[in-house]
N, C-alpha and C. Protein backbone atom coordinates (compact mmCIF):
# COMPACT_ATOMS: atom_id res chain seq x y z
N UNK A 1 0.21 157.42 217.01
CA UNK A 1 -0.71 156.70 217.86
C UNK A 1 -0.31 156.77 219.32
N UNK A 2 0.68 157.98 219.44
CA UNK A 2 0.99 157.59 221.31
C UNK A 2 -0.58 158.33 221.78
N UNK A 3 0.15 157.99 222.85
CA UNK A 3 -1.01 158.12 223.81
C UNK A 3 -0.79 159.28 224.96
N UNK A 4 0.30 159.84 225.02
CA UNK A 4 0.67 160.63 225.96
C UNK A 4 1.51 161.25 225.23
N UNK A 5 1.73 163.02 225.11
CA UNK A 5 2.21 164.39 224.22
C UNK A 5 3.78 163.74 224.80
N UNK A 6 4.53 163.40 223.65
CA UNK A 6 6.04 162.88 223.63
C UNK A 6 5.99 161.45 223.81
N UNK A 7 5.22 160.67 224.04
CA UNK A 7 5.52 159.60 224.28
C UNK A 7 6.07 158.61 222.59
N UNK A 8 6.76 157.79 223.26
CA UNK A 8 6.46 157.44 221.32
C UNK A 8 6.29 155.55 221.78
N UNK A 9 6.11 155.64 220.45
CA UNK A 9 5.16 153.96 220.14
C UNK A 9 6.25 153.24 220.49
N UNK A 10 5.87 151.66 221.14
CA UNK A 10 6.86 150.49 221.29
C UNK A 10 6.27 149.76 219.88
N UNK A 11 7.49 149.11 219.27
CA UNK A 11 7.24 148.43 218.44
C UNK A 11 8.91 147.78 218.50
N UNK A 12 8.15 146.35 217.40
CA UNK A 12 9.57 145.46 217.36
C UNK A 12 10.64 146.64 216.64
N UNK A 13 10.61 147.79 216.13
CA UNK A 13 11.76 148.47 215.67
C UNK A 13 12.06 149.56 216.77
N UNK A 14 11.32 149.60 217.91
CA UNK A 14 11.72 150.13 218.68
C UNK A 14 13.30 150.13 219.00
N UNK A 15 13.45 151.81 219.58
CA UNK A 15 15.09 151.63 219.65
C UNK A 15 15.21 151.76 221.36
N UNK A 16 15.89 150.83 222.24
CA UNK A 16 15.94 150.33 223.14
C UNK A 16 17.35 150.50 224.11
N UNK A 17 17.63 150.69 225.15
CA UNK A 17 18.98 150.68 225.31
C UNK A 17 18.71 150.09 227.13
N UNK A 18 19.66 149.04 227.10
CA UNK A 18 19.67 148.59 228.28
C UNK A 18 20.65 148.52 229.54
N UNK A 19 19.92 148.81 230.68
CA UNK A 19 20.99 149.42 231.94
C UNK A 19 20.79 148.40 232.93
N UNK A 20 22.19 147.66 232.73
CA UNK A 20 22.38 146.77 234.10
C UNK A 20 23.25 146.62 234.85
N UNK A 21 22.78 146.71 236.10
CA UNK A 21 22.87 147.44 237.63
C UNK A 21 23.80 146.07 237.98
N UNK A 22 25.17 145.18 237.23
CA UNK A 22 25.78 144.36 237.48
C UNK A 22 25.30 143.16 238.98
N UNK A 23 25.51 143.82 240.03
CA UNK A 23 25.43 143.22 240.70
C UNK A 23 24.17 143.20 241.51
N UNK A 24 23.37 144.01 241.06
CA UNK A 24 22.04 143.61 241.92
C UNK A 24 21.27 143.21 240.72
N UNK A 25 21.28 142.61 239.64
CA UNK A 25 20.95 141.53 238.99
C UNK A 25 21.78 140.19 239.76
N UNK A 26 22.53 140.44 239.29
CA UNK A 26 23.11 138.70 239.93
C UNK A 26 22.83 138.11 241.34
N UNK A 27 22.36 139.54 242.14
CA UNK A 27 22.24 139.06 243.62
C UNK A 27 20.42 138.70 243.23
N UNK A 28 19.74 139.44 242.54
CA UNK A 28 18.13 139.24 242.49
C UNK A 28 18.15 137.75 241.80
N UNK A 29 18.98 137.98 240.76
CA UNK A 29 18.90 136.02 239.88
C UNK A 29 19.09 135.12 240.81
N UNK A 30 20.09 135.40 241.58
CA UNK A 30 20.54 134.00 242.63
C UNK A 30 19.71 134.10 243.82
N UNK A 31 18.93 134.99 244.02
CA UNK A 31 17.57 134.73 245.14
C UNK A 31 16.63 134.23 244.40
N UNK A 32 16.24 134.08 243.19
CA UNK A 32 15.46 133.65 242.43
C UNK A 32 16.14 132.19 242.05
N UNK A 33 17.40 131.96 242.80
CA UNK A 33 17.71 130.12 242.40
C UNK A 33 18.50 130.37 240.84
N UNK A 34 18.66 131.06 240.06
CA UNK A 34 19.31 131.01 238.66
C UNK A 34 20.58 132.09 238.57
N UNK A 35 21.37 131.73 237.34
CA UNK A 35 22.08 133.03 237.50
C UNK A 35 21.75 132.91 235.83
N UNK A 36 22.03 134.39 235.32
CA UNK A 36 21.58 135.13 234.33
C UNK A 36 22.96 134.71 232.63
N UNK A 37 22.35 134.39 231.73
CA UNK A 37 23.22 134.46 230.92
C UNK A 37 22.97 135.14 229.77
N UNK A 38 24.01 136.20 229.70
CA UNK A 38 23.91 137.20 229.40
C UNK A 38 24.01 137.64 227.39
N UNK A 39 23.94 136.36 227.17
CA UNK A 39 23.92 136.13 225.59
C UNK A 39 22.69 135.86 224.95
N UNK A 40 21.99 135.25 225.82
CA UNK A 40 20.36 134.97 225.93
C UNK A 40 19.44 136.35 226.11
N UNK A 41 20.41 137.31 227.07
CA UNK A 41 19.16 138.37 227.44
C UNK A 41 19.36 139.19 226.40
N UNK A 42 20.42 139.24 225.98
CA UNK A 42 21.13 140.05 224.67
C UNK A 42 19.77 140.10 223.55
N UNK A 43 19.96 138.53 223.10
CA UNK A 43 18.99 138.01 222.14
C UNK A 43 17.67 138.16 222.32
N UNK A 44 17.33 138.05 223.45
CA UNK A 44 15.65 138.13 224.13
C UNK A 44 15.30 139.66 223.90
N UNK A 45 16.05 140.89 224.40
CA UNK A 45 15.76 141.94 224.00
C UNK A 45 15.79 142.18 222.61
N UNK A 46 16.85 141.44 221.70
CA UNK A 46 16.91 141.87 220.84
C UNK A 46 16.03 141.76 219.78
N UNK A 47 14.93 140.52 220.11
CA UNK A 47 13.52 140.28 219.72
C UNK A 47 12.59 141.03 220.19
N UNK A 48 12.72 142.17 220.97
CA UNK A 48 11.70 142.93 221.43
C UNK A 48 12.02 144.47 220.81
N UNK A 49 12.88 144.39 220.40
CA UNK A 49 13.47 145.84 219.49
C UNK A 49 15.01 145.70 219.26
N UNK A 50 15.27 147.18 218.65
CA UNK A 50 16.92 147.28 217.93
C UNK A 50 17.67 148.12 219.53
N UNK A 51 18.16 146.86 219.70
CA UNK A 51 19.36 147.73 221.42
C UNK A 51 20.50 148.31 220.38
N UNK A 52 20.09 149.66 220.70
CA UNK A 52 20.82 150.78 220.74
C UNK A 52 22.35 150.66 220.95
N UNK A 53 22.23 150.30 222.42
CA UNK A 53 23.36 150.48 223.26
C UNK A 53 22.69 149.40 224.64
N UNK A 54 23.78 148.32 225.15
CA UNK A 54 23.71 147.67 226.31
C UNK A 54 25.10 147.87 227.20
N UNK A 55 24.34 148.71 228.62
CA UNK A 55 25.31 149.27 229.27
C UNK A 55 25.48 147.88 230.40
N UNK A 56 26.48 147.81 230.67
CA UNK A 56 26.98 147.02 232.07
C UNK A 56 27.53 147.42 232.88
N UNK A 57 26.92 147.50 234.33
CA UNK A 57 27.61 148.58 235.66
C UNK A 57 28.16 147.69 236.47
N UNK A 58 29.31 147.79 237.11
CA UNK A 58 30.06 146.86 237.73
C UNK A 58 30.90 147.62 238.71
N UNK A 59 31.28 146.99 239.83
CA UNK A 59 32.79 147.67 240.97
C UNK A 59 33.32 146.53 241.04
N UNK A 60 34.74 146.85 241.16
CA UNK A 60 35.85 145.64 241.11
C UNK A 60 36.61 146.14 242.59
N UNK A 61 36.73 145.45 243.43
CA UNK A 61 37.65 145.30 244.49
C UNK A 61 39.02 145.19 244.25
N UNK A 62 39.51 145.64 243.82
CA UNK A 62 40.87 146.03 243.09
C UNK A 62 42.20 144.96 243.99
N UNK A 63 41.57 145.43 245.06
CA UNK A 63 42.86 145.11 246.56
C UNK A 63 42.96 143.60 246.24
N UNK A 64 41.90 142.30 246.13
CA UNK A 64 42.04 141.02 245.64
C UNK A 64 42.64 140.86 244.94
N UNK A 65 43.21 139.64 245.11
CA UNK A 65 44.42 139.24 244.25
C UNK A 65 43.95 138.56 243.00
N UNK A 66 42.52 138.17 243.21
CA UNK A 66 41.93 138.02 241.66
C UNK A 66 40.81 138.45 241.42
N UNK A 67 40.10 139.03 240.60
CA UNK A 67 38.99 139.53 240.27
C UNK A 67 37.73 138.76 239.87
N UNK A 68 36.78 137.91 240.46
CA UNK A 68 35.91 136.97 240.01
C UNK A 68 35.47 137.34 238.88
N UNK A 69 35.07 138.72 238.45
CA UNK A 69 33.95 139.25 237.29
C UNK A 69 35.02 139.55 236.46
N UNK A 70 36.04 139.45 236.49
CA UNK A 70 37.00 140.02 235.17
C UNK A 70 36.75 138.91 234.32
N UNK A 71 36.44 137.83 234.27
CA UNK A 71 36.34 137.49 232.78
C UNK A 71 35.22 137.70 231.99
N UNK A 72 33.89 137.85 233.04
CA UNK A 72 32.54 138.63 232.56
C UNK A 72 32.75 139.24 232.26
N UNK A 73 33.35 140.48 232.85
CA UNK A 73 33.15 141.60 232.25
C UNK A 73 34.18 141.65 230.68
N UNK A 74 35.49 140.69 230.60
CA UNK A 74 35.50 140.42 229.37
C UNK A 74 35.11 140.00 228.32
N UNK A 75 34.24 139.26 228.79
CA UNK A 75 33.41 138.55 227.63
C UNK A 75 32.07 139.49 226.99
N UNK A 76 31.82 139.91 228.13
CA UNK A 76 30.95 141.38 228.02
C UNK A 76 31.04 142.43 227.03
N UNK A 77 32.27 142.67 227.30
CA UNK A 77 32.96 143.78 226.04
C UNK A 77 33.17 143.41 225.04
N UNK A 78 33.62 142.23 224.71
CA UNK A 78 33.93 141.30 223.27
C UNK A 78 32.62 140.83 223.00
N UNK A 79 31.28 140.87 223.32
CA UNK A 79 29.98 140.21 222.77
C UNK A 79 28.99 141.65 223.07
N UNK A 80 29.40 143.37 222.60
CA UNK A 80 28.06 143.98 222.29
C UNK A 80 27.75 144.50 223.60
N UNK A 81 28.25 144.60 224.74
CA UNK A 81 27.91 145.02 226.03
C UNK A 81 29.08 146.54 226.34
N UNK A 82 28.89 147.93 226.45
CA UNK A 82 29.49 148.97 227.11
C UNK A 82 29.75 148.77 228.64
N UNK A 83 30.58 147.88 228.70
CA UNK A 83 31.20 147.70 230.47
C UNK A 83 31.55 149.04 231.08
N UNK A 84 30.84 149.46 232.47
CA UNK A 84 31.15 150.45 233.09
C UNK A 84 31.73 150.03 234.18
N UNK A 85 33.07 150.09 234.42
CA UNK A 85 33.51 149.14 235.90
C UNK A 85 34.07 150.17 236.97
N UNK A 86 34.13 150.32 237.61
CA UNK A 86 34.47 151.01 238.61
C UNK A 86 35.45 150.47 239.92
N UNK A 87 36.22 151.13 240.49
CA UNK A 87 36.83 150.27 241.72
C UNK A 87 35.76 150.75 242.81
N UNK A 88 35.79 149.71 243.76
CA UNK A 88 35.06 150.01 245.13
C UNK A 88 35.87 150.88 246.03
N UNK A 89 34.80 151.45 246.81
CA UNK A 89 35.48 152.55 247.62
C UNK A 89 35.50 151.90 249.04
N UNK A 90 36.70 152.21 249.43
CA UNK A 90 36.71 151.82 250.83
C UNK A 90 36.37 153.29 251.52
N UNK A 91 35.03 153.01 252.45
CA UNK A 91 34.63 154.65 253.79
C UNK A 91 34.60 153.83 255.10
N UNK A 92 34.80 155.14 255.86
CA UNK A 92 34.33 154.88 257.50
C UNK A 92 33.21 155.11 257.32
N UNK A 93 32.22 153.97 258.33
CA UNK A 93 30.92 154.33 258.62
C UNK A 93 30.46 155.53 259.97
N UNK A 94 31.55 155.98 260.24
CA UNK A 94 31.34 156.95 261.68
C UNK A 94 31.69 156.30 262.77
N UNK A 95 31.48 154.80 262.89
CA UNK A 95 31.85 154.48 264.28
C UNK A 95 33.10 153.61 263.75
N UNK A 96 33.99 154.16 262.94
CA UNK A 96 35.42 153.32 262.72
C UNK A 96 35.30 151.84 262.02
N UNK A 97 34.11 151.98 261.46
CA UNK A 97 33.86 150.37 260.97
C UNK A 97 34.12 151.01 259.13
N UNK A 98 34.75 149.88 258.41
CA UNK A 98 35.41 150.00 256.91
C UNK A 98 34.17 149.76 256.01
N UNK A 99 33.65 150.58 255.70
CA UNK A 99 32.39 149.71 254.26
C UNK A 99 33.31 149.98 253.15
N UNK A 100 32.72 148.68 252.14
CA UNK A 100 32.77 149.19 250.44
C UNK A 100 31.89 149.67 250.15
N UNK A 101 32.25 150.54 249.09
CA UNK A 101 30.87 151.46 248.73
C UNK A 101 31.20 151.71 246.97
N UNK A 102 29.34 150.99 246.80
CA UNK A 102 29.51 150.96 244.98
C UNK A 102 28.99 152.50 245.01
N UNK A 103 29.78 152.67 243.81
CA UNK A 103 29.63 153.92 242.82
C UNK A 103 28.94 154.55 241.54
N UNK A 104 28.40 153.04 241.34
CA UNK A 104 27.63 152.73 239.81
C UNK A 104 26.33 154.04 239.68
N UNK A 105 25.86 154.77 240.60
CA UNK A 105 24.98 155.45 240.28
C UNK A 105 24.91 156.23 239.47
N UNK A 106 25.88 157.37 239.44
CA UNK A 106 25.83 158.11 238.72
C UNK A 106 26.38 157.91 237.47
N UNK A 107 27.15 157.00 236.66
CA UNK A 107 27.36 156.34 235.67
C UNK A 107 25.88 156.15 234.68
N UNK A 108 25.24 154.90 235.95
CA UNK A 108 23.57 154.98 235.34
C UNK A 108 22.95 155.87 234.73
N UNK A 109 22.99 157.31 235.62
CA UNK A 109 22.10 158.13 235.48
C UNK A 109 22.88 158.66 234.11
N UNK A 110 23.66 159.36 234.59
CA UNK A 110 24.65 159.60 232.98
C UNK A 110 23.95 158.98 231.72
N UNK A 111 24.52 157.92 231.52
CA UNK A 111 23.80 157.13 230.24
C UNK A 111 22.26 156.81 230.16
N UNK A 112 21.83 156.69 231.18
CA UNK A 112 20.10 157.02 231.02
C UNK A 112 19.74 158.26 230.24
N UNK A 113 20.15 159.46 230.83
CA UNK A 113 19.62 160.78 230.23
C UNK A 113 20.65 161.13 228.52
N UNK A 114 21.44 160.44 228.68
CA UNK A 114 22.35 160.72 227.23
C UNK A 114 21.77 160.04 226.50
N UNK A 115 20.99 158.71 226.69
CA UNK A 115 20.22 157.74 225.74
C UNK A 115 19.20 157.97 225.63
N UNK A 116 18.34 158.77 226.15
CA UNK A 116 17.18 159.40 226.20
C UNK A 116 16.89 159.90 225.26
N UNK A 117 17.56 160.58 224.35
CA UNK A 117 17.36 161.83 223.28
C UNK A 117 17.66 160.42 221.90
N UNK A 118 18.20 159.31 221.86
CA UNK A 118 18.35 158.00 221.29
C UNK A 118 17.67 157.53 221.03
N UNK A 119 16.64 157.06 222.02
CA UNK A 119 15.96 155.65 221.74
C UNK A 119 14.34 156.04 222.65
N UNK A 120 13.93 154.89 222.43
CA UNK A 120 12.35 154.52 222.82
C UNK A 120 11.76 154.06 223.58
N UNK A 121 12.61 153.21 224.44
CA UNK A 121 12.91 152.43 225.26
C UNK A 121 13.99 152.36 226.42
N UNK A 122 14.29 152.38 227.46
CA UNK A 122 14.78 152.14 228.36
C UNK A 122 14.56 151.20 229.22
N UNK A 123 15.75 149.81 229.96
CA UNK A 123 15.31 149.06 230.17
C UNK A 123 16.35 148.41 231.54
N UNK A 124 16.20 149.24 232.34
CA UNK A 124 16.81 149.24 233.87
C UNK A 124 16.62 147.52 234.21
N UNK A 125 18.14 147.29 234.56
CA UNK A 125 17.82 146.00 235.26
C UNK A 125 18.31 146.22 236.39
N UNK A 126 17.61 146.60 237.96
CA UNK A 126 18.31 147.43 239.33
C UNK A 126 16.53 147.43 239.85
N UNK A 127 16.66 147.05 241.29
CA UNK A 127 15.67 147.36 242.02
C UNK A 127 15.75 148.59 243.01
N UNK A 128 17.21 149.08 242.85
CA UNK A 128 17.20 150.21 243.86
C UNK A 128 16.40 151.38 243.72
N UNK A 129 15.94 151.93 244.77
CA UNK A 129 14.71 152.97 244.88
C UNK A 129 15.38 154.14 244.40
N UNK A 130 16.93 154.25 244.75
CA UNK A 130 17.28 155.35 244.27
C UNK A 130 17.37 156.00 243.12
N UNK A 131 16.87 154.84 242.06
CA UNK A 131 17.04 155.25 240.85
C UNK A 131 15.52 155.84 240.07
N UNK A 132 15.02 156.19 241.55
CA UNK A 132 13.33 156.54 240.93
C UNK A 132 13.21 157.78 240.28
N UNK A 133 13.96 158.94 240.76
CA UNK A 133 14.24 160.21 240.36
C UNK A 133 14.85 160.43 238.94
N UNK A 134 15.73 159.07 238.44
CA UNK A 134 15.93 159.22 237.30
C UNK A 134 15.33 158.91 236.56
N UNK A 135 14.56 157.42 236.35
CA UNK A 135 12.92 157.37 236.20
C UNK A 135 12.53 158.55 235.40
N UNK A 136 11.88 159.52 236.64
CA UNK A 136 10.77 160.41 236.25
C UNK A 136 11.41 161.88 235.31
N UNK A 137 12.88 161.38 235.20
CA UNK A 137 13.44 162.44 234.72
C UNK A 137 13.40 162.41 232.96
N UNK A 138 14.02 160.78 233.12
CA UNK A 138 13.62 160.45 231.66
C UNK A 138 12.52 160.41 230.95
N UNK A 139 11.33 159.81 232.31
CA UNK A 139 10.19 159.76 231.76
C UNK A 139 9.87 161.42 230.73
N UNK A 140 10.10 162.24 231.26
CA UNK A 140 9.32 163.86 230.71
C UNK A 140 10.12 163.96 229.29
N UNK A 141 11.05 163.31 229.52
CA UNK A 141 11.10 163.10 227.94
C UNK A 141 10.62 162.37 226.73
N UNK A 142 9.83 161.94 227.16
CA UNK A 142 8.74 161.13 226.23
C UNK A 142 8.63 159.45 225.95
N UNK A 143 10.77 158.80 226.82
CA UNK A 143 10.94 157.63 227.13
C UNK A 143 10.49 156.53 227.94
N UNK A 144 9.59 155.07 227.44
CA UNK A 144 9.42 154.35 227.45
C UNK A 144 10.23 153.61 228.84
N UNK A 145 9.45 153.48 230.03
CA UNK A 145 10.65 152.88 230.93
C UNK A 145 10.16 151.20 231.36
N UNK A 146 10.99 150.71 231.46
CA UNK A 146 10.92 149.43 232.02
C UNK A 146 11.82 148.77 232.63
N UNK A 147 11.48 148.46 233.90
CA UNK A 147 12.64 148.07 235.22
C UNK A 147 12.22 146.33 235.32
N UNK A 148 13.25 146.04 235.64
CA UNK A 148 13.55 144.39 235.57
C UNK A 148 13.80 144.07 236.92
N UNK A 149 13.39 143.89 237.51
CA UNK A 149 13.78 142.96 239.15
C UNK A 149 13.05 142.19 239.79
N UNK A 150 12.63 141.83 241.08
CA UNK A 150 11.36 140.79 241.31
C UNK A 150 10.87 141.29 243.06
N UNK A 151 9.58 140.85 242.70
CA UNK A 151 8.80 140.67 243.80
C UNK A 151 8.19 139.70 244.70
N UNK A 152 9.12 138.39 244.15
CA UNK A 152 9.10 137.14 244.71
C UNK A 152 9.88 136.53 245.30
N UNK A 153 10.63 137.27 245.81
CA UNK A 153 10.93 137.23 246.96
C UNK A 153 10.98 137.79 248.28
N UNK A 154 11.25 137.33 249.51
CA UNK A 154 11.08 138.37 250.10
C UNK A 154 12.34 138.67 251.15
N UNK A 155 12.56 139.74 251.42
CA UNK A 155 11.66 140.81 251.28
C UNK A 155 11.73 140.82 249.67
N UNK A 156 10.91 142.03 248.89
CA UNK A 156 11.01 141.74 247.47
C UNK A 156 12.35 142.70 247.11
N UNK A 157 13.19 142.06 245.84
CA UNK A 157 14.20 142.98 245.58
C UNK A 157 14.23 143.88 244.68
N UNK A 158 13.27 144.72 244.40
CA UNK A 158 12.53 145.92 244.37
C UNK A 158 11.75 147.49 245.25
N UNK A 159 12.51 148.24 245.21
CA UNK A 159 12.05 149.24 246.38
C UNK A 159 10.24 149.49 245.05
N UNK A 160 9.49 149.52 246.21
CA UNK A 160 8.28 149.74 245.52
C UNK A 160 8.46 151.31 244.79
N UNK A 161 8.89 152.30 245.34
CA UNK A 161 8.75 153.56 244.25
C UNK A 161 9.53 153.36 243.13
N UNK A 162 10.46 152.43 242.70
CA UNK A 162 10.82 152.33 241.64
C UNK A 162 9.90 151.64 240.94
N UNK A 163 9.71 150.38 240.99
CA UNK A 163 7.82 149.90 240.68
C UNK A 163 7.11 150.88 240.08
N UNK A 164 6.41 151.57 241.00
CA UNK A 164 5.39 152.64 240.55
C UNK A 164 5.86 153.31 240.00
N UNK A 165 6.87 153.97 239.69
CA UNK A 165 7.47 155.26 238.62
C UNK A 165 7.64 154.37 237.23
N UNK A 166 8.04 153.41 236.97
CA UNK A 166 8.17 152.63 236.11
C UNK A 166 7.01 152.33 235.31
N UNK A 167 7.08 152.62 233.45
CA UNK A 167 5.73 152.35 232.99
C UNK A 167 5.70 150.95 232.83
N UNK A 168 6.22 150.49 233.20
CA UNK A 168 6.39 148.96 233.17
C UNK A 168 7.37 147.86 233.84
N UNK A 169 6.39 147.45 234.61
CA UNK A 169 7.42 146.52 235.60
C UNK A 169 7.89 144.95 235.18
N UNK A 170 8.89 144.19 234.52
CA UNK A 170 8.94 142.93 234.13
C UNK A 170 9.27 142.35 235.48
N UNK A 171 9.11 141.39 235.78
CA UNK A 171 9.05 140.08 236.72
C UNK A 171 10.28 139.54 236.29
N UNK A 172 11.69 139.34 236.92
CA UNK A 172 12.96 138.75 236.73
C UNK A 172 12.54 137.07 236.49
N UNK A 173 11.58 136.35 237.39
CA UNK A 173 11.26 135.48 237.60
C UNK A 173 10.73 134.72 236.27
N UNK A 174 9.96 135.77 235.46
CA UNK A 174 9.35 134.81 234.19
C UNK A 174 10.16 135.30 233.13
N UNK A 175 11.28 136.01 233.30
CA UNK A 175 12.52 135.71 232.02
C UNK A 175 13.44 134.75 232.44
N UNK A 176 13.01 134.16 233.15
CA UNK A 176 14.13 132.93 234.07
C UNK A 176 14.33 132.06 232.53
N UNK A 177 13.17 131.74 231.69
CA UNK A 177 13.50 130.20 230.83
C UNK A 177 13.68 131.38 229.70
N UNK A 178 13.94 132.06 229.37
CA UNK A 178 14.79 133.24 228.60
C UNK A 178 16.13 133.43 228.29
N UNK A 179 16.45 133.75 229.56
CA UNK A 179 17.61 134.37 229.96
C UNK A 179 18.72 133.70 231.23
N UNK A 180 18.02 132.72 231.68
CA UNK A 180 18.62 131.94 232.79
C UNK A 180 19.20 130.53 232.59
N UNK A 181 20.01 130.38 233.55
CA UNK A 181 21.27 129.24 233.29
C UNK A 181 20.89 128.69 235.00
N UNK A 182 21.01 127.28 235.17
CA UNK A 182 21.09 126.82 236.47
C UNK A 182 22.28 127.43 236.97
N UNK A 183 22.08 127.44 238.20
CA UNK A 183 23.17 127.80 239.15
C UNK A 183 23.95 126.64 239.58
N UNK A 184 25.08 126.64 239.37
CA UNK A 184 26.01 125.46 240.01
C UNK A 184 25.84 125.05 241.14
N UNK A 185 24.98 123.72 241.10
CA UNK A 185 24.56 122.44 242.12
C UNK A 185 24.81 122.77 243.87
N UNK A 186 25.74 123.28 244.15
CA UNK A 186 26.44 123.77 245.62
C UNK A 186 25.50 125.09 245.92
N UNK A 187 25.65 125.92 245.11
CA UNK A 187 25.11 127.47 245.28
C UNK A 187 23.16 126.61 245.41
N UNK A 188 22.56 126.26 244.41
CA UNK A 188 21.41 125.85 244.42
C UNK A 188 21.14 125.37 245.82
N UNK A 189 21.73 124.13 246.13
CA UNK A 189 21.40 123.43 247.06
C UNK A 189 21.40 124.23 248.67
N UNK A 190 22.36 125.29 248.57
CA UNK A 190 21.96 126.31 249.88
C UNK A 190 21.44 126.84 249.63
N UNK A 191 20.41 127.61 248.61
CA UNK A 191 19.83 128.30 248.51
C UNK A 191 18.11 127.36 248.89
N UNK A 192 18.33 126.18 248.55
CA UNK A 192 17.05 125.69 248.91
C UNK A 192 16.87 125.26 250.23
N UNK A 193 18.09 124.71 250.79
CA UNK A 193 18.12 124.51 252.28
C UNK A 193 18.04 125.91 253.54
N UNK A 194 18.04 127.08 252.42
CA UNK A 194 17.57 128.38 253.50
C UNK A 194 16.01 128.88 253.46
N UNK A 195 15.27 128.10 252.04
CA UNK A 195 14.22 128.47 251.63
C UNK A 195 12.85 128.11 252.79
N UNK A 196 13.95 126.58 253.06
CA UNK A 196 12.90 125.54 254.24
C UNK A 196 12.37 126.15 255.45
């Protein structure tokens, strides 16, 4: 019953595999006022088909003397999640100024096109535009795409060509009573006093 030569059917036995872009989820949840708990989204997908494989992309600042996400990302690995962590790169920007610079891209793309030939579904949680090319790469393989980020805010944290390449765009905002946990009272309360 597809509808397009390779495409194949979504159904609850759909096989699914999910890619999240670590930290530009947590930065899109906490502009959206929530942060994400990640046992809930587990379960929420897992009512929408059989996850394959749930990837987690992450950079760790190594040089700190403590790692905030190291126990996420432990708990991550011990509950069903493929943690991809990476250290951050320290570059010159040209005029002698130090950036960090995440690396998570090509990791993504990697396991996008290796899961491709897998499953039915693909299910990007990343608003970056850059990942539109991989998109359309998977798409020709007959995979099911669906990107997770929001447009309610603004600016929105979604590059629109990822949007449009996407056969399906979810709204971060209405998996909030899903998948979302209040944000600790301090974090909330500046976030509403910048909203004003």
């Amino acid at each position: 019953m597809a509808s397009v030569q390779g495409e194949r059917d979504l159904t609850a036995s759909s096989r699914i595999a999910l890619l999240i872009d670590g930290s530009n989820l947590h930065f899109t949840a906490k502009a959206l006022g929530f942060d994400v708990d990640y046992k809930r989204l587990l379960e929420e997908f897992q009512r929408r088909g059989d996850i394959v494989r749930a990837f987690y992309y992450t950079t760790i600042n190594e040089s700190s003397d403590y790692v905030s996400v190291r126990p996420l990302i432990d708990w991550l690995a011990y509950n069903g999640f493929t943690v991809r962590a990476r250290p951050t790169r320290e570059t010159d920007d040209g005029d002698g100024r130090r950036k960090l610079k995440r690396a998570i891209g090509i990791d993504i793309a990697i396991d996008a096109l290796e899961a491709a030939d897998h499953v039915d579904q693909i299910v990007l949680f990343s608003g970056d535009g850059d990942f539109r090319r991989l998109l359309e790469a998977v798409a020709r393989r007959g995979v099911h795409i669906s990107v997770v980020s929001t447009i309610r805010t603004k600016p929105p944290m979604i590059a629109d060509e990822l949007r449009r390449q996407a056969d399906e765009f979810i709204e971060l905002d209405r998996l909030r009573s899903a998948i979302g946990r209040p944000l600790p009272h301090g974090v909330a309360a500046g976030i509403a006093a910048r909203e004003k």
